[in-house]
N, C-alpha and C. Protein backbone atom coordinates (compact mmCIF):
# COMPACT_ATOMS: atom_id res chain seq x y z
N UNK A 1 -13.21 -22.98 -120.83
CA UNK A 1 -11.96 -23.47 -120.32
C UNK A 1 -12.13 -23.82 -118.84
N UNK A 2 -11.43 -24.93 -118.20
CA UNK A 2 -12.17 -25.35 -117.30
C UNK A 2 -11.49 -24.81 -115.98
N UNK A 3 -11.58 -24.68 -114.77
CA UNK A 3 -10.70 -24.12 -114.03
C UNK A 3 -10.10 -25.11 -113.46
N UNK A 4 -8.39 -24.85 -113.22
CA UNK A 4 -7.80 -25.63 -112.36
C UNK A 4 -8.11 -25.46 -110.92
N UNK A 5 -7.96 -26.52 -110.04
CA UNK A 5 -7.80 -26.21 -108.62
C UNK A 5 -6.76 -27.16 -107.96
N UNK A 6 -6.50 -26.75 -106.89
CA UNK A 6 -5.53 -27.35 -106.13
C UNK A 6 -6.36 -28.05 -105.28
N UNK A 7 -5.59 -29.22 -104.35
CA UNK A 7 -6.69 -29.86 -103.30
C UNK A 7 -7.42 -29.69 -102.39
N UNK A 8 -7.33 -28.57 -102.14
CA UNK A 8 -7.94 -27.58 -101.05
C UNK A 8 -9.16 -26.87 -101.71
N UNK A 9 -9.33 -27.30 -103.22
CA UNK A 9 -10.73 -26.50 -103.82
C UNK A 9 -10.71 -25.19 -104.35
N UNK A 10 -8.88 -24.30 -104.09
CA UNK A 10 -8.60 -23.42 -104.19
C UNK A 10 -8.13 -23.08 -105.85
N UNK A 11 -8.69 -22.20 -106.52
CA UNK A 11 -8.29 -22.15 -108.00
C UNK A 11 -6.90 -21.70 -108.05
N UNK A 12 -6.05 -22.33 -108.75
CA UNK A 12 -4.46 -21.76 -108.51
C UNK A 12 -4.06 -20.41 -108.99
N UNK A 13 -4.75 -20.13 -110.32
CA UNK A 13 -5.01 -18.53 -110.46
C UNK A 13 -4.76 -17.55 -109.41
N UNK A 14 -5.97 -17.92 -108.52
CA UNK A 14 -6.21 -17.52 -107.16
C UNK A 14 -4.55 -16.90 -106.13
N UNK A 15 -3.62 -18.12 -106.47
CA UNK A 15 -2.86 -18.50 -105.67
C UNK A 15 -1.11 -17.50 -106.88
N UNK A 16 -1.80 -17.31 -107.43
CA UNK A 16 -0.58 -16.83 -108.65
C UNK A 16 -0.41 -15.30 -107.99
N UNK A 17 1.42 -14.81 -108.44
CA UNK A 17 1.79 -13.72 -107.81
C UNK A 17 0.48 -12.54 -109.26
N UNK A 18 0.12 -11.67 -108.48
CA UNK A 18 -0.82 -10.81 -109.11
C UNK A 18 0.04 -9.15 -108.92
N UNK A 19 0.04 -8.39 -109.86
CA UNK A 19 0.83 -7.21 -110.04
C UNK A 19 -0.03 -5.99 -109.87
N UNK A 20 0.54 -5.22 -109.32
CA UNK A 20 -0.16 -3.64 -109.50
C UNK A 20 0.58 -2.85 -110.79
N UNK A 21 -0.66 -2.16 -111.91
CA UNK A 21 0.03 -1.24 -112.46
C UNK A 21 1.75 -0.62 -112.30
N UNK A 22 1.46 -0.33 -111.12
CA UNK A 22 3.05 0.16 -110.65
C UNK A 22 3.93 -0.66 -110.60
N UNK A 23 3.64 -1.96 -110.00
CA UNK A 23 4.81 -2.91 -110.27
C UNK A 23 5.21 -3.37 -111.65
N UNK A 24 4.35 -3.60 -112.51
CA UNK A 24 4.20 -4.00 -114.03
C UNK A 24 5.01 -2.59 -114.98
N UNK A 25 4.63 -1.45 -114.42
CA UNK A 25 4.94 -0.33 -115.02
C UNK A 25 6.85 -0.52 -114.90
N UNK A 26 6.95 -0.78 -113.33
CA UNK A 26 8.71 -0.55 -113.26
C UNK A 26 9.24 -1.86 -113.83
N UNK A 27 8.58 -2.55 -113.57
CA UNK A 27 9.28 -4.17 -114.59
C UNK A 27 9.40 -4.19 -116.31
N UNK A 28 8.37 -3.32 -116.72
CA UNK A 28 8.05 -3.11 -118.08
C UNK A 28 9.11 -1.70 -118.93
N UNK A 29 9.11 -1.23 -117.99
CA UNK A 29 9.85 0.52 -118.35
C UNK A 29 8.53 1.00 -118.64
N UNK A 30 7.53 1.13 -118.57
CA UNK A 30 6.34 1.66 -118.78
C UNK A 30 5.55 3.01 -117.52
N UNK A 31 4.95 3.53 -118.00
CA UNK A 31 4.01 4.52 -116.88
C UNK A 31 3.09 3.62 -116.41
N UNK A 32 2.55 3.47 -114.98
CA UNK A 32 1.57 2.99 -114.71
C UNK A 32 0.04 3.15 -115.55
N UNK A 33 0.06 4.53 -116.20
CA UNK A 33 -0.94 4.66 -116.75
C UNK A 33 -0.82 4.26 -118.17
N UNK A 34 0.11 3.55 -118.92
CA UNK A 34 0.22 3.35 -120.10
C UNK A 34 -0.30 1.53 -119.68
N UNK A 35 0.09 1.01 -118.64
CA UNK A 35 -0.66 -0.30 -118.02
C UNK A 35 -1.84 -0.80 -117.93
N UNK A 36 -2.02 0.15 -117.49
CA UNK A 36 -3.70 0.40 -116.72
C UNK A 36 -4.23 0.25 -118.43
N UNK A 37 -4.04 1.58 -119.19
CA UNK A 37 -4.70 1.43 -120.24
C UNK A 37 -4.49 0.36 -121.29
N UNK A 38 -2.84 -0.65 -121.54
CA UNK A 38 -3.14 -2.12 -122.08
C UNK A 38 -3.82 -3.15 -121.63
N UNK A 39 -4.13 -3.21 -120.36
CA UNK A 39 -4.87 -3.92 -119.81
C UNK A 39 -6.43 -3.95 -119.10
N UNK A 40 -6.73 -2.60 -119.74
CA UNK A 40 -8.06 -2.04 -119.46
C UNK A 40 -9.01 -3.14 -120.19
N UNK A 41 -8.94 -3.68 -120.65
CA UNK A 41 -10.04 -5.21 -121.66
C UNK A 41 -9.80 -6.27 -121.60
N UNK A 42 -8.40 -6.20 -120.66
CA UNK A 42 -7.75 -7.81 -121.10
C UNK A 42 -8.70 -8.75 -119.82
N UNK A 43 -8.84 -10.17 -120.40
CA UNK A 43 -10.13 -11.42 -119.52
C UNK A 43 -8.94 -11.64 -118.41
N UNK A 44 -9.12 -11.73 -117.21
CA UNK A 44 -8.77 -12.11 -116.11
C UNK A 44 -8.22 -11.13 -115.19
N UNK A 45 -8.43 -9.90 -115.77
CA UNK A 45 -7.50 -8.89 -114.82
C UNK A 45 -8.47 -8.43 -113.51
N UNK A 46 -8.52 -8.96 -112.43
CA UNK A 46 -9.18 -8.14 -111.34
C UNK A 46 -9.11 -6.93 -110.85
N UNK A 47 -10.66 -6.39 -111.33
CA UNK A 47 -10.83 -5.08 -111.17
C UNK A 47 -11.87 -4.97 -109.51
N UNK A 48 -11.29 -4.37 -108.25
CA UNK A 48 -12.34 -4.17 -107.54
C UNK A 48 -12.73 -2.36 -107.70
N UNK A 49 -14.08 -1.78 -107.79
CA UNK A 49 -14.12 -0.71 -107.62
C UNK A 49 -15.22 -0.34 -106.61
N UNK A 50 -14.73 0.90 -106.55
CA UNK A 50 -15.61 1.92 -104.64
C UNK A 50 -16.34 2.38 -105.57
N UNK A 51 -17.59 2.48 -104.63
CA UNK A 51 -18.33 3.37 -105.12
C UNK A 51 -18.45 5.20 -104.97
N UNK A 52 -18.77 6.05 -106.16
CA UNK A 52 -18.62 7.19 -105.54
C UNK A 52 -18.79 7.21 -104.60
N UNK A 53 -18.17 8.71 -103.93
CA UNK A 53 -19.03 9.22 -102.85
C UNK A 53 -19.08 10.35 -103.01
N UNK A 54 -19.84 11.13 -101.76
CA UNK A 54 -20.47 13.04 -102.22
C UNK A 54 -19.02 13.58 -102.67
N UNK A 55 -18.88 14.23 -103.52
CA UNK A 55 -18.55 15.10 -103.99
C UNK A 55 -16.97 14.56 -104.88
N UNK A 56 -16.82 13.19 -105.06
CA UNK A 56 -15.20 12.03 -105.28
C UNK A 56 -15.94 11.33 -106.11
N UNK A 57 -15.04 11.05 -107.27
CA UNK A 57 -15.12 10.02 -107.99
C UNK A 57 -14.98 8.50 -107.59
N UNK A 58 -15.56 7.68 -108.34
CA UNK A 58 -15.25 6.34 -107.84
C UNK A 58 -13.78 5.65 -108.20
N UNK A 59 -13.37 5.27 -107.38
CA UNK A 59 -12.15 4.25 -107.96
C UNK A 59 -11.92 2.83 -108.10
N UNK A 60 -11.41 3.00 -109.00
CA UNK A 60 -11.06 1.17 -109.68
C UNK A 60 -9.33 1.00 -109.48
N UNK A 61 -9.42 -0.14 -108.50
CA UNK A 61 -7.78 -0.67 -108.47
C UNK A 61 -8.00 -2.03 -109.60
N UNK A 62 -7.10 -2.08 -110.05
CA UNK A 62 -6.43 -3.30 -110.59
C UNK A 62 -5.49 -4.62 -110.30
N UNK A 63 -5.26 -5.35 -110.46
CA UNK A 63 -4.29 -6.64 -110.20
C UNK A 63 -4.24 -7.33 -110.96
N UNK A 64 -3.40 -7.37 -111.68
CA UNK A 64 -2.74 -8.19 -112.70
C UNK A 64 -2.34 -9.47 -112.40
N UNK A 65 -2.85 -10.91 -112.50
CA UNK A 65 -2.13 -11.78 -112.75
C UNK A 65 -0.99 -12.08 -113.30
N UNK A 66 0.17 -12.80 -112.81
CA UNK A 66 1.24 -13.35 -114.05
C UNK A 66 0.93 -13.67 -115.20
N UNK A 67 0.09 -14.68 -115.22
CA UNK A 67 -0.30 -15.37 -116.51
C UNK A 67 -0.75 -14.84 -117.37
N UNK A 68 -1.81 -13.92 -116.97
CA UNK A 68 -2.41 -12.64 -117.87
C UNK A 68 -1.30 -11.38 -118.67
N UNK A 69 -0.21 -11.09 -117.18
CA UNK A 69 0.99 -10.71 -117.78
C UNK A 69 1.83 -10.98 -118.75
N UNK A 70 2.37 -11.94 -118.71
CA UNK A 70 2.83 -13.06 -119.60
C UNK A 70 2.62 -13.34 -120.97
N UNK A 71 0.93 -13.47 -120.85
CA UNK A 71 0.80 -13.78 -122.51
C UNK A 71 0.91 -12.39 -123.13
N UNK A 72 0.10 -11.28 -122.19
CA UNK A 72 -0.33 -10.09 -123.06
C UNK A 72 1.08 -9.56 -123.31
N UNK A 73 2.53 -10.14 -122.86
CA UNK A 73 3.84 -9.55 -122.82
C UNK A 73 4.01 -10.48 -124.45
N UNK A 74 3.88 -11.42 -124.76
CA UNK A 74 4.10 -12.78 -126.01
C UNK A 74 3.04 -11.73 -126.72
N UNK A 75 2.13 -11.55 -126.42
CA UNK A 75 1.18 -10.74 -127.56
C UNK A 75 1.93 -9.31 -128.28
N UNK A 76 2.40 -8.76 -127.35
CA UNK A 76 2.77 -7.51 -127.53
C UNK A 76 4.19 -7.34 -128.48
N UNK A 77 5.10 -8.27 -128.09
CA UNK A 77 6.05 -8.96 -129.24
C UNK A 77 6.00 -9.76 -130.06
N UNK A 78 4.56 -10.12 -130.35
CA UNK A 78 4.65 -11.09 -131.75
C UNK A 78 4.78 -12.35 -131.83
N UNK A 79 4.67 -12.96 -130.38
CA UNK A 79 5.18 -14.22 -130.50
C UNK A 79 3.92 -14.93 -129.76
N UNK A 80 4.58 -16.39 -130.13
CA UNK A 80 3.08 -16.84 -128.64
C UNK A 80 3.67 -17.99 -127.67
């Protein structure tokens, strides 16, 4: 699928409002962690993660795209 861009070379994706768990969670009626885990596989969700350190686990934030939101919301009710 090919990527869109805007004229600036910029992918509009790029440019789309992107959600945190927590925001998705209070828009959804959902727990952040019931989020995290529907969207733990889904293609486009940006994951950045830290690397451990001595004696801490590593962490992974998330950001949800709209669009990614969106469909997996049409998926989740049956529709498309």
């Amino acid at each position: 699928m090919p990527t869109v861009t805007k004229p600036e070379g910029i992918p509009v994706a790029a440019l789309e409002k992107h959600y945190t768990p927590q925001e998705l969670a209070k828009l959804w009626g959902f727990s952040p962690e019931t989020i995290r885990n529907l969207f733990s596989n889904t293609p486009g969700v940006l994951r950045v993660a830290g690397p451990p350190r001595r004696l801490r686990r590593g962490y992974c934030s998330i950001r949800i795209p709209e669009s990614v939101a969106q469909k997996r919301h049409a998926e989740l009710h049956g529709s498309r």
